[in-house]
C-alpha atoms as a PDB file:
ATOM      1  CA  UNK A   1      15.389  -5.886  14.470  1.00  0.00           C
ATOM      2  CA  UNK A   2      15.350  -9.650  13.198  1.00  0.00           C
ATOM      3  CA  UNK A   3      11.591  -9.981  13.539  1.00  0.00           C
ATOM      4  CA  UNK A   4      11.414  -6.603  11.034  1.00  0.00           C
ATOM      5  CA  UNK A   5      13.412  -7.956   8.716  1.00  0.00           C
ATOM      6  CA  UNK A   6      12.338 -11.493   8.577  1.00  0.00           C
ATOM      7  CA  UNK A   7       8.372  -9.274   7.922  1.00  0.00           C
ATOM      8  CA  UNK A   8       9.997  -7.643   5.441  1.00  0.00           C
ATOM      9  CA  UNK A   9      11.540 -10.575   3.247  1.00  0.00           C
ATOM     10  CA  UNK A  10       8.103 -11.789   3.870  1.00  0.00           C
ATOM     11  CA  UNK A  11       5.738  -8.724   2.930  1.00  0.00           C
ATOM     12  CA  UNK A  12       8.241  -8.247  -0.101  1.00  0.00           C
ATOM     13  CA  UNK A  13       7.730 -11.762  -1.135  1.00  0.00           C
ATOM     14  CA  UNK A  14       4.033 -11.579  -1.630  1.00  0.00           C
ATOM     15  CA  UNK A  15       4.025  -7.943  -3.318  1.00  0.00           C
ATOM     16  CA  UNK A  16       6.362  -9.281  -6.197  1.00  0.00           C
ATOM     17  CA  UNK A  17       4.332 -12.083  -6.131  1.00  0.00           C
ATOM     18  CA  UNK A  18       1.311  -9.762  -7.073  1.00  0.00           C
ATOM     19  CA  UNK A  19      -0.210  -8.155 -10.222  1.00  0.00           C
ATOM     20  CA  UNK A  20       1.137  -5.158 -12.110  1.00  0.00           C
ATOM     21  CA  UNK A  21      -0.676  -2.208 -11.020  1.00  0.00           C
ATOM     22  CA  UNK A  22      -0.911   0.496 -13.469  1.00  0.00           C
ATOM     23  CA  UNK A  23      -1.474   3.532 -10.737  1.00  0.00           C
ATOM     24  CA  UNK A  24       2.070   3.417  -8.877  1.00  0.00           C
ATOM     25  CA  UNK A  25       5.477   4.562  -9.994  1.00  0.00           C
ATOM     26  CA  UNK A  26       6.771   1.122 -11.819  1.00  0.00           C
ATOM     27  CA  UNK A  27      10.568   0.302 -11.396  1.00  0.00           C
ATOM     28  CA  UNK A  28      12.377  -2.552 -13.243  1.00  0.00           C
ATOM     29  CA  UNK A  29      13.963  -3.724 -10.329  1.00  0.00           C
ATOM     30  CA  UNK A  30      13.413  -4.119  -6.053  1.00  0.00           C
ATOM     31  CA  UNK A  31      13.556  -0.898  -4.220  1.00  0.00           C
ATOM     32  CA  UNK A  32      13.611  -0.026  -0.653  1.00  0.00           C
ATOM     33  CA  UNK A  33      14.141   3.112   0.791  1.00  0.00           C
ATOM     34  CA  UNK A  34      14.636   3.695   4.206  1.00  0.00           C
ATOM     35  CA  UNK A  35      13.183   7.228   5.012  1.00  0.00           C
ATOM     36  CA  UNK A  36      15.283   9.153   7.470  1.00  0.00           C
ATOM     37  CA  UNK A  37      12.378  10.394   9.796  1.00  0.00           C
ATOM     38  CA  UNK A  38      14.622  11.064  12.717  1.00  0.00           C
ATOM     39  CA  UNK A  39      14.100   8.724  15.735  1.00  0.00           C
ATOM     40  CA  UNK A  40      11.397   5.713  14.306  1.00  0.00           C
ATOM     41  CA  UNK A  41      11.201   3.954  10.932  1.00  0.00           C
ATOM     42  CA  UNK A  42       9.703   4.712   7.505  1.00  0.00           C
ATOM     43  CA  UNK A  43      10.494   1.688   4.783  1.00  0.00           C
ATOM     44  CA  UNK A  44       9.192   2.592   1.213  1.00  0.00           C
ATOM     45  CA  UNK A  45       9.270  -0.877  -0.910  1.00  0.00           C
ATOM     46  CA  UNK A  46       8.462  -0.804  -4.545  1.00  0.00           C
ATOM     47  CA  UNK A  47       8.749  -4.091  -5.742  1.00  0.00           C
ATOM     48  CA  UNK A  48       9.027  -4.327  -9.649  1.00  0.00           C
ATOM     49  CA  UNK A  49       5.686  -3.701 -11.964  1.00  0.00           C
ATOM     50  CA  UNK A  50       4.985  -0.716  -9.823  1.00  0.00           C
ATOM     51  CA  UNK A  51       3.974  -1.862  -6.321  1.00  0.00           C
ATOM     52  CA  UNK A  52       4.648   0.057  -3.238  1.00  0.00           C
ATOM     53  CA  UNK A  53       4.968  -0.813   0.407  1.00  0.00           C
ATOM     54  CA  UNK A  54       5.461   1.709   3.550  1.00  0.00           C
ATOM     55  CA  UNK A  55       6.566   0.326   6.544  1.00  0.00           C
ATOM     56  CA  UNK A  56       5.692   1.953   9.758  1.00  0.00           C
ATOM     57  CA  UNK A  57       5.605   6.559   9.214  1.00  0.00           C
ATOM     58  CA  UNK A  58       7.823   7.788  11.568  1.00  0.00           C
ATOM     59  CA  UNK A  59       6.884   9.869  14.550  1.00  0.00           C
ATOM     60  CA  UNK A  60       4.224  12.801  14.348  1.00  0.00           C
ATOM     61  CA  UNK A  61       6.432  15.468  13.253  1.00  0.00           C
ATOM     62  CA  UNK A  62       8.114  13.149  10.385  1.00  0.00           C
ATOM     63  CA  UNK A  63       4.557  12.415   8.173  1.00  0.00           C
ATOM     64  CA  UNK A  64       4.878  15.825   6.035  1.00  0.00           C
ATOM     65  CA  UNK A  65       8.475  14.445   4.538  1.00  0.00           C
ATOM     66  CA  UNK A  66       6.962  11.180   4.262  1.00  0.00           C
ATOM     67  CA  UNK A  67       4.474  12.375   2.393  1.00  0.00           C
ATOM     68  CA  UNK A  68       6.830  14.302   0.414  1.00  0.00           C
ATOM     69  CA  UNK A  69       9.640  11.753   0.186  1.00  0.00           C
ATOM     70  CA  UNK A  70       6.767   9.161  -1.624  1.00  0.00           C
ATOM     71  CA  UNK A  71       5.885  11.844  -4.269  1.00  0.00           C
ATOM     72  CA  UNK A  72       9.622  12.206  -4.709  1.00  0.00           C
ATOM     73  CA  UNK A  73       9.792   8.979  -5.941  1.00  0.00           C
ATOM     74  CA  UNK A  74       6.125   8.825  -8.008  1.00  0.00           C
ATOM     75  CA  UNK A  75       4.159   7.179  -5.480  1.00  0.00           C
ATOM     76  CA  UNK A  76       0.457   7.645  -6.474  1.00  0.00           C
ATOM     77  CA  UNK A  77      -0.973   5.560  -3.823  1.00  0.00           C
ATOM     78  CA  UNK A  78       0.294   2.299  -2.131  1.00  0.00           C
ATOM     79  CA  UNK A  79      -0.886  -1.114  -2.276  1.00  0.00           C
ATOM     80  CA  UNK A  80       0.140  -1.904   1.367  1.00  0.00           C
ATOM     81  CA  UNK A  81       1.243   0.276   4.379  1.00  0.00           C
ATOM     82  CA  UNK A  82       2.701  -2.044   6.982  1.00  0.00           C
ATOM     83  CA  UNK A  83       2.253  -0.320  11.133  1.00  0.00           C
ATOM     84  CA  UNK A  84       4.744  -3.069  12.795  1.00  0.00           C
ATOM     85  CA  UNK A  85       4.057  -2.344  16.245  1.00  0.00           C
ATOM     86  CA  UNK A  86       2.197   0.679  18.127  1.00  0.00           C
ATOM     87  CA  UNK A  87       4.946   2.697  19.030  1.00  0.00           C
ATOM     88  CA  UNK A  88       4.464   6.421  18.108  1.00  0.00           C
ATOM     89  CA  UNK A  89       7.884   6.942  16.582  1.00  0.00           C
ATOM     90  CA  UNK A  90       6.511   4.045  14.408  1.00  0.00           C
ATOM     91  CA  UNK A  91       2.939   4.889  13.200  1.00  0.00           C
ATOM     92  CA  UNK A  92       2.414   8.801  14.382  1.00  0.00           C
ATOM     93  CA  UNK A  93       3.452   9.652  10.734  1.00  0.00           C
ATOM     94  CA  UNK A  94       1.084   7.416   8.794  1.00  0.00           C
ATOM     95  CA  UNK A  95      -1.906   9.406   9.988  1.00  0.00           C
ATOM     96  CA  UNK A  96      -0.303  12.535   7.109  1.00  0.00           C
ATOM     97  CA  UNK A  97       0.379   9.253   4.844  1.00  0.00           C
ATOM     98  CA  UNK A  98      -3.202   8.147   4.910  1.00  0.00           C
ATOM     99  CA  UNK A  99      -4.949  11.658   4.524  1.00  0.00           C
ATOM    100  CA  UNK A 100      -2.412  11.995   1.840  1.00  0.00           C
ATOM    101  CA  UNK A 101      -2.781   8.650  -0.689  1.00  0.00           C
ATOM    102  CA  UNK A 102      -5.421   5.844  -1.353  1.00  0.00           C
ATOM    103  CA  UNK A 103      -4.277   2.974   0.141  1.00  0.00           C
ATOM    104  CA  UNK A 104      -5.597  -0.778  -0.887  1.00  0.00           C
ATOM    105  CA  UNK A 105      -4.051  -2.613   2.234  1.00  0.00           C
ATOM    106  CA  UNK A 106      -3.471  -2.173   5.847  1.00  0.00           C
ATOM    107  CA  UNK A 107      -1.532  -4.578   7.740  1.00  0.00           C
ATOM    108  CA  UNK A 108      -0.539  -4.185  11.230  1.00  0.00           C
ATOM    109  CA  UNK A 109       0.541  -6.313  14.509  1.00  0.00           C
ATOM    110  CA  UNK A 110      -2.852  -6.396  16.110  1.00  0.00           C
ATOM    111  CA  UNK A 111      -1.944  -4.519  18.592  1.00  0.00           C
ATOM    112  CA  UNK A 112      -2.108  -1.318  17.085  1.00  0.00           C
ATOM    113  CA  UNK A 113      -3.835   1.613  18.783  1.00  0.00           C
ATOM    114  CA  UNK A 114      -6.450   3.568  17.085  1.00  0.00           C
ATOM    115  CA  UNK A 115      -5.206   6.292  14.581  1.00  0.00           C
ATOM    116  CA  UNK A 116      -7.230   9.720  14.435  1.00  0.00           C
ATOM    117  CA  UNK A 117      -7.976   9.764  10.595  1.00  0.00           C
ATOM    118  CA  UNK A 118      -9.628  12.858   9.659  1.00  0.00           C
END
């Protein structure tokens, strides 16, 4: 749990370090949500001037109210989705996530197991 947090601090650093980008939902201030997905994690970040992070999608069953929950909150597309480690109650929900929005950057552990994107 340390390690994800001490990633997150970092990943947020950089994304308010970055550019405004005019096709997310902009907020004035730091964000995060933490997605209840059941058993695994979902992290939505939107860092101010309308930048927006997922971390890790939950397991299989959980992408659809990912997908919904990012919508909910006027998520176009996101600048970086995050896969921490290759754990299916982890990254099984991205594969909705990706079919879903345009994403600009993927970051993940290097260990991560090939996702069926269709």
């Amino acid at each position: 749990m340390k390690k994800l947090f001490s990633l997150l601090f970092a990943v947020v650093l950089v994304v308010s370090l970055l550019p405004i980008s005019s096709t997310s939902a902009a907020t004035k201030d730091l964000k995060v949500h933490f997605i209840n997905v059941g058993q695994g994690d979902s992290i939505l970040v939107q860092a101010p001037g309308g930048k927006n992070m997922l971390i890790d999608g939950g397991p299989k069953g959980a992408g659809d109210d990912v997908v919904a929950f990012l919508k909910s909150k006027g998520v176009k597309s996101l600048d970086y989705v995050v896969a921490t480690h290759p754990d299916a109650d982890h990254i099984s929900g991205l594969i909705d996530v990706l079919n879903t929005f345009k994403v600009n950057h993927f970051i993940d552990s290097g260990k991560l197991i090939l996702l069926k994107h269709t």
